[in-house]
PDB file of N, CA and C in Angstrom:
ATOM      1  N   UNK A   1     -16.586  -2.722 -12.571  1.00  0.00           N
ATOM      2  CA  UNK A   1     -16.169  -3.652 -11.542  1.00  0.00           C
ATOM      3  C   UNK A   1     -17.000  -4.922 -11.695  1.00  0.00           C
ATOM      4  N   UNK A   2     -16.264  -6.142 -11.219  1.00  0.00           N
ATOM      5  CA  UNK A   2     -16.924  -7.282 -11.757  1.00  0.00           C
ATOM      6  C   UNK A   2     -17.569  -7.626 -10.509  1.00  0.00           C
ATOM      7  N   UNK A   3     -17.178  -7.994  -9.468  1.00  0.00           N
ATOM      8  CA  UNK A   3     -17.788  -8.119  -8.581  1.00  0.00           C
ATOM      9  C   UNK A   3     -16.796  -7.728  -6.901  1.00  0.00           C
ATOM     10  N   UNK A   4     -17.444  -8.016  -5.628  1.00  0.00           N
ATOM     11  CA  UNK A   4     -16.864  -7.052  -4.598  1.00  0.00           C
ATOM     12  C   UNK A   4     -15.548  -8.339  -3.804  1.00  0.00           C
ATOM     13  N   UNK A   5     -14.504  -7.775  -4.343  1.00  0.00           N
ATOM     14  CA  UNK A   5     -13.422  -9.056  -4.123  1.00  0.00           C
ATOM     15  C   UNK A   5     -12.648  -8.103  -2.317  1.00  0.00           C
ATOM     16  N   UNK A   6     -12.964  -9.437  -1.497  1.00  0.00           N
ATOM     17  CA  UNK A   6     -12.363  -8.721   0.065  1.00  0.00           C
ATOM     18  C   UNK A   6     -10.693  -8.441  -0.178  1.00  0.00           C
ATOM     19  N   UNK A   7     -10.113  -8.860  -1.096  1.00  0.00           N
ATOM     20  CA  UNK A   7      -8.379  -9.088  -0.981  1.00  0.00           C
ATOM     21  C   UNK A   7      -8.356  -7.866  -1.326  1.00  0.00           C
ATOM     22  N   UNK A   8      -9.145  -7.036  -1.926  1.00  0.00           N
ATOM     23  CA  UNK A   8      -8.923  -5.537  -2.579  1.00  0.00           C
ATOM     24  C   UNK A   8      -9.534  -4.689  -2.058  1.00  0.00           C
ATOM     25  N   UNK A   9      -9.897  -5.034  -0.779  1.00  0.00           N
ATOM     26  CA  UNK A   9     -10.190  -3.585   0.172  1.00  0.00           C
ATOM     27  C   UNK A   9      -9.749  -2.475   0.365  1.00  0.00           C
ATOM     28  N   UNK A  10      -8.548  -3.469   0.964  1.00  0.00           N
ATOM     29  CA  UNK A  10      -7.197  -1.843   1.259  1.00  0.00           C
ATOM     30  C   UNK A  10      -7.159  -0.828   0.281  1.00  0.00           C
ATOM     31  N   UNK A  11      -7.190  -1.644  -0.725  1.00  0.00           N
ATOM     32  CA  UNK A  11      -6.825  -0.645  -2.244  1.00  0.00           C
ATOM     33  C   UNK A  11      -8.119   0.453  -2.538  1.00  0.00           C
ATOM     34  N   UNK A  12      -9.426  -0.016  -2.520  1.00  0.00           N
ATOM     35  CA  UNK A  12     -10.633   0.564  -2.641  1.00  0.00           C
ATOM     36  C   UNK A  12     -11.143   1.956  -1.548  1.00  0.00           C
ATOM     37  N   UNK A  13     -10.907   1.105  -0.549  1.00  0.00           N
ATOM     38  CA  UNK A  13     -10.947   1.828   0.449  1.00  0.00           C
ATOM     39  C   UNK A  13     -10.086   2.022   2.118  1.00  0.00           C
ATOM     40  N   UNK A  14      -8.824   2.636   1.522  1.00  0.00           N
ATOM     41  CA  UNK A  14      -7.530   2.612   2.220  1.00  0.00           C
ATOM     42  C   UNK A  14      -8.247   2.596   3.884  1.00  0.00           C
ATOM     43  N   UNK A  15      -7.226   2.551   4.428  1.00  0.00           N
ATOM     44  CA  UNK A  15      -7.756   2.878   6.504  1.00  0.00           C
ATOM     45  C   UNK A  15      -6.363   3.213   6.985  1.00  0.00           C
ATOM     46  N   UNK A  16      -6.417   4.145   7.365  1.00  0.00           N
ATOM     47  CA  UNK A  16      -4.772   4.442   8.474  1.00  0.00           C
ATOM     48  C   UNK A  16      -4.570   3.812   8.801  1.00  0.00           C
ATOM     49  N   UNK A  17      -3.398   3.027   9.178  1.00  0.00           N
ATOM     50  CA  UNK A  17      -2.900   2.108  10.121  1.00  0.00           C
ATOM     51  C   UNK A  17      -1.593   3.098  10.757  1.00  0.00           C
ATOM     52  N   UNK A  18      -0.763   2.429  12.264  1.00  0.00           N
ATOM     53  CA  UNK A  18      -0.017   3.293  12.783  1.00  0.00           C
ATOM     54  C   UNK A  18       1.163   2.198  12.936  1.00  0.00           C
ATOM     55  N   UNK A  19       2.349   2.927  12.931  1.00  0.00           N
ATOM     56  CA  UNK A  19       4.090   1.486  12.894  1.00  0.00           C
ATOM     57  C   UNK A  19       5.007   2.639  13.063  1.00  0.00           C
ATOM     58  N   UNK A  20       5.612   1.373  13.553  1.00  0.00           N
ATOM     59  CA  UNK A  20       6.807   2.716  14.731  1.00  0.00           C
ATOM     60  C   UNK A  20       8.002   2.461  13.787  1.00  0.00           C
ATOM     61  N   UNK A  21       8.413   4.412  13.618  1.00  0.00           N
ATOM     62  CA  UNK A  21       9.847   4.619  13.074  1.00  0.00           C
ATOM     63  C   UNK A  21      10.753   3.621  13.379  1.00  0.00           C
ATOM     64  N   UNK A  22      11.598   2.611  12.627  1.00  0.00           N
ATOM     65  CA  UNK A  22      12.900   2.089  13.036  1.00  0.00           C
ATOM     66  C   UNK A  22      13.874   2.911  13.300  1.00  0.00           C
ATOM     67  N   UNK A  23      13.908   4.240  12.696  1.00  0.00           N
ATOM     68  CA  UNK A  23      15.189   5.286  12.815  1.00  0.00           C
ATOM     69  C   UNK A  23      14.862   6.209  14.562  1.00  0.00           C
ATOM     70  N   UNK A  24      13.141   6.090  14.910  1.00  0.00           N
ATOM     71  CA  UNK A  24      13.463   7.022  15.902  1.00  0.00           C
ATOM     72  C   UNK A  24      12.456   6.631  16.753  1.00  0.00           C
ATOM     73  N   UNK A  25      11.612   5.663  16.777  1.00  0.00           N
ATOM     74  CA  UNK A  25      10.556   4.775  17.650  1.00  0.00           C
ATOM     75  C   UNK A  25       9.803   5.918  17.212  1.00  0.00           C
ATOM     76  N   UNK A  26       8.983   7.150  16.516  1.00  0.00           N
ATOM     77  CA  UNK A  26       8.209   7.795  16.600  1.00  0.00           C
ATOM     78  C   UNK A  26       6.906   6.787  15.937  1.00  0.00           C
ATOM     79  N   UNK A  27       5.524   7.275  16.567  1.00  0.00           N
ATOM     80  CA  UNK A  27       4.289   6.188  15.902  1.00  0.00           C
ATOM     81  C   UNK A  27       4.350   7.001  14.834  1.00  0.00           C
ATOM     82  N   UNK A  28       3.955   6.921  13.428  1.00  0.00           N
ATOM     83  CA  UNK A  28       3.925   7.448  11.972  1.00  0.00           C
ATOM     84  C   UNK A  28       2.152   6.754  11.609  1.00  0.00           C
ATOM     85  N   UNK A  29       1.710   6.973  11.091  1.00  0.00           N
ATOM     86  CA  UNK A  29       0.584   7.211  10.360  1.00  0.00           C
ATOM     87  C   UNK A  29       0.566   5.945   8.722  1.00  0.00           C
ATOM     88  N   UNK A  30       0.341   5.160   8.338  1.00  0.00           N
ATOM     89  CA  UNK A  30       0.448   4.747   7.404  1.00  0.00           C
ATOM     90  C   UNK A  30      -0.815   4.463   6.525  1.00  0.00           C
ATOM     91  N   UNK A  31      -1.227   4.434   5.409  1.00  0.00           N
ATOM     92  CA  UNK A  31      -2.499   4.356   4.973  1.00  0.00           C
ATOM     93  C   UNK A  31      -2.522   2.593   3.833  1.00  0.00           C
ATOM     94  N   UNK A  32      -3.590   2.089   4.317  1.00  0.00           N
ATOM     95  CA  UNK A  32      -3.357   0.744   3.954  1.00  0.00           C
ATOM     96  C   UNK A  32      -2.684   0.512   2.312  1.00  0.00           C
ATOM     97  N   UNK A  33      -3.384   1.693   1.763  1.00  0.00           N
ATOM     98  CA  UNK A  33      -2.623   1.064   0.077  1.00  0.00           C
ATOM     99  C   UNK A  33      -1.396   1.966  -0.455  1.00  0.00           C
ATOM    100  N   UNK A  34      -0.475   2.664   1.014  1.00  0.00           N
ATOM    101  CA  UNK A  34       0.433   2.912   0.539  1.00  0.00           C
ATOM    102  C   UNK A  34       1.653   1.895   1.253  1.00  0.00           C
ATOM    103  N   UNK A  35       3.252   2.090   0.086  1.00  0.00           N
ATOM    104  CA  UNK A  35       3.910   1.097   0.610  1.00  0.00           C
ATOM    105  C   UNK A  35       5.134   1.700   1.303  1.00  0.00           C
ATOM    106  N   UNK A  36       5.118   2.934   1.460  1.00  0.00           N
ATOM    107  CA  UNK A  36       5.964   3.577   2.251  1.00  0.00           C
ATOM    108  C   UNK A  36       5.751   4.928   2.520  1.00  0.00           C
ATOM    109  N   UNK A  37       6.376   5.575   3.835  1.00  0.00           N
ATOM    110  CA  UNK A  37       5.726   6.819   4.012  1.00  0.00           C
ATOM    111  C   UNK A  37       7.201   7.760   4.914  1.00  0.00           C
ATOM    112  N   UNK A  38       6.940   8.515   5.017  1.00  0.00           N
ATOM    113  CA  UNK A  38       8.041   9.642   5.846  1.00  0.00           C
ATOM    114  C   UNK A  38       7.724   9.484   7.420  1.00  0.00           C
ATOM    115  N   UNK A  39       8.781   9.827   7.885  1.00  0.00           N
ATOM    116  CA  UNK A  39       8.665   9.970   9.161  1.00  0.00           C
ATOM    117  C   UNK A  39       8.637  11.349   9.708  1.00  0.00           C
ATOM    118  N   UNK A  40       7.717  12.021  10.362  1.00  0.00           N
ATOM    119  CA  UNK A  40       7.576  13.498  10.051  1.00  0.00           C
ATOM    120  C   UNK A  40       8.673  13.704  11.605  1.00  0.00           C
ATOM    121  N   UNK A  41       8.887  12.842  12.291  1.00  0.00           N
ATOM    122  CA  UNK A  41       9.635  13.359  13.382  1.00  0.00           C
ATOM    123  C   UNK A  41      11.655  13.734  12.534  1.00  0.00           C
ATOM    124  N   UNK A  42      12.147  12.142  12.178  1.00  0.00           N
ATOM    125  CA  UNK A  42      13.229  12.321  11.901  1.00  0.00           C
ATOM    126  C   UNK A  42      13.498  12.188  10.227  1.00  0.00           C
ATOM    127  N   UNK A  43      12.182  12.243   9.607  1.00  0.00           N
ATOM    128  CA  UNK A  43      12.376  12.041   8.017  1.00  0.00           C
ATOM    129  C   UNK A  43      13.120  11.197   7.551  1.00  0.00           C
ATOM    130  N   UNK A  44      13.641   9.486   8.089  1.00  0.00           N
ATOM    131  CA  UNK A  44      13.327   8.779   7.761  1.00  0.00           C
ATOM    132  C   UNK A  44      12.465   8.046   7.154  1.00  0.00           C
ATOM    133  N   UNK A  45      12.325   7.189   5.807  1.00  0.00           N
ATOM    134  CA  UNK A  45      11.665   6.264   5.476  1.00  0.00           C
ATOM    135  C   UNK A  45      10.979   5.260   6.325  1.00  0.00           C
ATOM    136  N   UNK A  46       9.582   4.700   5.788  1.00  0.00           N
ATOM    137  CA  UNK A  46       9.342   3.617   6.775  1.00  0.00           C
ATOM    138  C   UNK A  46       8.883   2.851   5.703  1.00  0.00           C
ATOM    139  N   UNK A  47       9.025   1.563   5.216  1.00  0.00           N
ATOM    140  CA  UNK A  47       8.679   0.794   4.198  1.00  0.00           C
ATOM    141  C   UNK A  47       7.690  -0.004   4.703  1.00  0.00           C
ATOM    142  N   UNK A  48       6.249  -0.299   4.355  1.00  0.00           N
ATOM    143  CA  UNK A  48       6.022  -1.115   4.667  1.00  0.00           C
ATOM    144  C   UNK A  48       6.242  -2.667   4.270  1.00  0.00           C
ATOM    145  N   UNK A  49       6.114  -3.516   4.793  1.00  0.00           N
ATOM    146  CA  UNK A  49       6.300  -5.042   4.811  1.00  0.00           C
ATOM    147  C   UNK A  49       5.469  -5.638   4.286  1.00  0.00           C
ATOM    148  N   UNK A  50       5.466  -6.238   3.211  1.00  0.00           N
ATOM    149  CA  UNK A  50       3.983  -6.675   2.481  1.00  0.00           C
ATOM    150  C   UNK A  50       4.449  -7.804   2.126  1.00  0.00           C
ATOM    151  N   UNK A  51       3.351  -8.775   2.120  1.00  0.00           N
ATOM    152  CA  UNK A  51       3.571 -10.309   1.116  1.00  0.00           C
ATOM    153  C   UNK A  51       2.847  -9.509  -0.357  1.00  0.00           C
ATOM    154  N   UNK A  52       2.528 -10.926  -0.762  1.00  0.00           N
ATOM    155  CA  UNK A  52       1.633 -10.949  -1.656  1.00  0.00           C
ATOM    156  C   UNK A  52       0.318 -10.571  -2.104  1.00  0.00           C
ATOM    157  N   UNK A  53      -0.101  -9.570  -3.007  1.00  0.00           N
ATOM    158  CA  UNK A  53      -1.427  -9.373  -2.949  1.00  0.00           C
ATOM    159  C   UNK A  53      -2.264  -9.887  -3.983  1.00  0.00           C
ATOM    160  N   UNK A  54      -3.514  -9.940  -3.838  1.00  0.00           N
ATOM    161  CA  UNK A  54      -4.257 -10.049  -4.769  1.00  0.00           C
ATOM    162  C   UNK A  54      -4.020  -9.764  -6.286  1.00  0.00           C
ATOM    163  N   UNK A  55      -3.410  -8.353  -5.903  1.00  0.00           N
ATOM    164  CA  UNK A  55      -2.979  -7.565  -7.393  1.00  0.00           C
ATOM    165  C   UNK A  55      -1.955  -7.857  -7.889  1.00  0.00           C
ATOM    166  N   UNK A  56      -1.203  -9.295  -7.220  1.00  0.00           N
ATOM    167  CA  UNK A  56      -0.250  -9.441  -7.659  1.00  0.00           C
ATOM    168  C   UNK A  56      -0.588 -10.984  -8.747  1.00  0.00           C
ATOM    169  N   UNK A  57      -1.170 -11.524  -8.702  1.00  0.00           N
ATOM    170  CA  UNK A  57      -1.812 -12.791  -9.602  1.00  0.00           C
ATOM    171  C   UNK A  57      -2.948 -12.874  -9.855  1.00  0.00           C
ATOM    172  N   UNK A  58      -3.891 -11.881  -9.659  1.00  0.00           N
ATOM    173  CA  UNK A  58      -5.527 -11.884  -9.992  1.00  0.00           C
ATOM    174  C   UNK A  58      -5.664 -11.486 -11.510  1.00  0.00           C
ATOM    175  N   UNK A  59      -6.352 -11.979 -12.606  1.00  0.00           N
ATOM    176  CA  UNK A  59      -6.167 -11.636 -14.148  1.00  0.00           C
ATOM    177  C   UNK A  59      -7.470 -10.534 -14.254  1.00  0.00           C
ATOM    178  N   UNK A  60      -8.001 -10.091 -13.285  1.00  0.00           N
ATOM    179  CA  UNK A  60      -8.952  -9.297 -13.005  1.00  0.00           C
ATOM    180  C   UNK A  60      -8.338  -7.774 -12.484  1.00  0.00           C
ATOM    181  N   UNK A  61      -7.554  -7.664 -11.545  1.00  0.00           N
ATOM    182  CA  UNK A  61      -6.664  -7.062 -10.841  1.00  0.00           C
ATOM    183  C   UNK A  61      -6.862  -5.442 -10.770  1.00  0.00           C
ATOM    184  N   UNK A  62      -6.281  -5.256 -12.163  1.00  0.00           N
ATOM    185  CA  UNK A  62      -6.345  -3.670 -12.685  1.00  0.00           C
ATOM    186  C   UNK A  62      -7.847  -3.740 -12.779  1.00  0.00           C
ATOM    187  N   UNK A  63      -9.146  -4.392 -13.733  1.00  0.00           N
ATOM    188  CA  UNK A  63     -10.309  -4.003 -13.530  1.00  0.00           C
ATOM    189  C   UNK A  63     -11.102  -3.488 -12.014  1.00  0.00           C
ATOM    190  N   UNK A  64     -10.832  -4.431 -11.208  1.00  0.00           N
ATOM    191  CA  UNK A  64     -11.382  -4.476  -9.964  1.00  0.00           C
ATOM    192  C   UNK A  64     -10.686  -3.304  -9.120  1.00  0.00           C
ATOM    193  N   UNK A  65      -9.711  -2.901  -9.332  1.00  0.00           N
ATOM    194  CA  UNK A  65      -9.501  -1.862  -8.084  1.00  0.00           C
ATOM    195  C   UNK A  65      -9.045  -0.577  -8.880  1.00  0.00           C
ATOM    196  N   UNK A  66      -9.174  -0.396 -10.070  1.00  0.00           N
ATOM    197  CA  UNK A  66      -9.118   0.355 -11.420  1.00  0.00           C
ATOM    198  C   UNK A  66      -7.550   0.685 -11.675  1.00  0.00           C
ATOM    199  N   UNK A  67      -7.202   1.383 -12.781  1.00  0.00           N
ATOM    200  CA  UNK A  67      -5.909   0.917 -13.624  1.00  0.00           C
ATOM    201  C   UNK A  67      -4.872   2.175 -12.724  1.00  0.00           C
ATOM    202  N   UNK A  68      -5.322   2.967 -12.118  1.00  0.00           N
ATOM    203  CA  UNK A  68      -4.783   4.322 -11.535  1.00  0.00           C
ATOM    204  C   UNK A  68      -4.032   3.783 -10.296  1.00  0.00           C
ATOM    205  N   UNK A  69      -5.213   2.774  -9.463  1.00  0.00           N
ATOM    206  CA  UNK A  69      -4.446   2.320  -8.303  1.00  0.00           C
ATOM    207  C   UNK A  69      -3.462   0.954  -8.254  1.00  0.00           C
ATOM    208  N   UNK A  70      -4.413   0.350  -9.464  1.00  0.00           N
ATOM    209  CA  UNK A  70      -2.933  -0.966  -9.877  1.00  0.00           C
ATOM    210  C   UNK A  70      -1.810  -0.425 -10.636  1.00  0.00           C
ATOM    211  N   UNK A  71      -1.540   0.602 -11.315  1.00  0.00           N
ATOM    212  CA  UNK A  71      -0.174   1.012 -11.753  1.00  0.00           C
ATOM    213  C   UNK A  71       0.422   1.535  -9.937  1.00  0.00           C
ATOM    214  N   UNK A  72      -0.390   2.696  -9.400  1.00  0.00           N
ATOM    215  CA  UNK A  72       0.746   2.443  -8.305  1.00  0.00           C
ATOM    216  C   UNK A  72       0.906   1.460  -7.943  1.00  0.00           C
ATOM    217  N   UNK A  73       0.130   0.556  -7.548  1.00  0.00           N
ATOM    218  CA  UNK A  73       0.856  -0.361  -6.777  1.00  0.00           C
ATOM    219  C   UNK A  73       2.089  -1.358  -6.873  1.00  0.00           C
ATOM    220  N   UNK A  74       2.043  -1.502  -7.965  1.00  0.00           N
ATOM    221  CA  UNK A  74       2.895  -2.023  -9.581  1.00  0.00           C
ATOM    222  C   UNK A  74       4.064  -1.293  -9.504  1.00  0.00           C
ATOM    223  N   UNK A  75       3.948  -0.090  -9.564  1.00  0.00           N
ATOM    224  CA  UNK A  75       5.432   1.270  -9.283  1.00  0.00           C
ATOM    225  C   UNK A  75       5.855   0.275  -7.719  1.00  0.00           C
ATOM    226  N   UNK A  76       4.984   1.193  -6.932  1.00  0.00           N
ATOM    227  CA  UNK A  76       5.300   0.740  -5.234  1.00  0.00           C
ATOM    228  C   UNK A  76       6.404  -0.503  -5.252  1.00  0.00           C
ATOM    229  N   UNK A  77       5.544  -1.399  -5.633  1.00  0.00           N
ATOM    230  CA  UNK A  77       5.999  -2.471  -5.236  1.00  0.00           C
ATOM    231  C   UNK A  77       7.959  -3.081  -6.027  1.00  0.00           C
ATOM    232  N   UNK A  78       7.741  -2.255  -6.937  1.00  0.00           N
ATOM    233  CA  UNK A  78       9.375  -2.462  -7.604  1.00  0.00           C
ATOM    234  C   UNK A  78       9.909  -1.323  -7.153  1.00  0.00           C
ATOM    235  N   UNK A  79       9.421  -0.524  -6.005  1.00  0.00           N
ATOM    236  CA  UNK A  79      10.085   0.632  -5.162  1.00  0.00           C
ATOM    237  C   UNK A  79      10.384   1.868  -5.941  1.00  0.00           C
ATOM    238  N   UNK A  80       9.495   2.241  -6.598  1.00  0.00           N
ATOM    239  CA  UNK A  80       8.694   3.633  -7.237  1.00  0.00           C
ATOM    240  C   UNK A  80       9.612   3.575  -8.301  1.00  0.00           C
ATOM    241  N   UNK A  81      10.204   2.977  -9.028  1.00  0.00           N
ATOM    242  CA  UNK A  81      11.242   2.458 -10.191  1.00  0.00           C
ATOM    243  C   UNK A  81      10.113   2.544 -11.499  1.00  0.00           C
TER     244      UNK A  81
END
């Protein structure tokens, strides 16, 4: 690691966050460096909403948050394709 970049937190060290089912208002559980998750009430999808990240134009990118979590995110983000 080159040095401690804040845009790559989430990725380093994820944090739950909570967002309400569109299919059934249930609160769901989401973890910051994932980009979509199940809905354990009605098993609906919940996508999260993301701009732009760091990992998306940093030439550092894959070094800094290592190559395991920039390929997912890389999958994720072209919607696990």
């Amino acid at each position: 690691m080159i040095f401690n970049c804040p845009g790559s937190s989430k990725f380093k060290q994820p944090k739950p966050e909570m967002v309400r089912c569109a299919s059934c208002g249930q609160e769901v559980e989401i973890w910051s460096d994932e980009a979509e998750t199940v809905c354990p009430n009605c098993k609906g999808r919940i996508t999260r909403q993301s701009g732009q990240s760091c990992l998306d134009w940093c030439k550092y990118a894959k070094e800094c948050v290592g190559e395991e979590k920039y390929n997912k995110y890389i999958k994720d983000k072209k919607g696990g394709k």
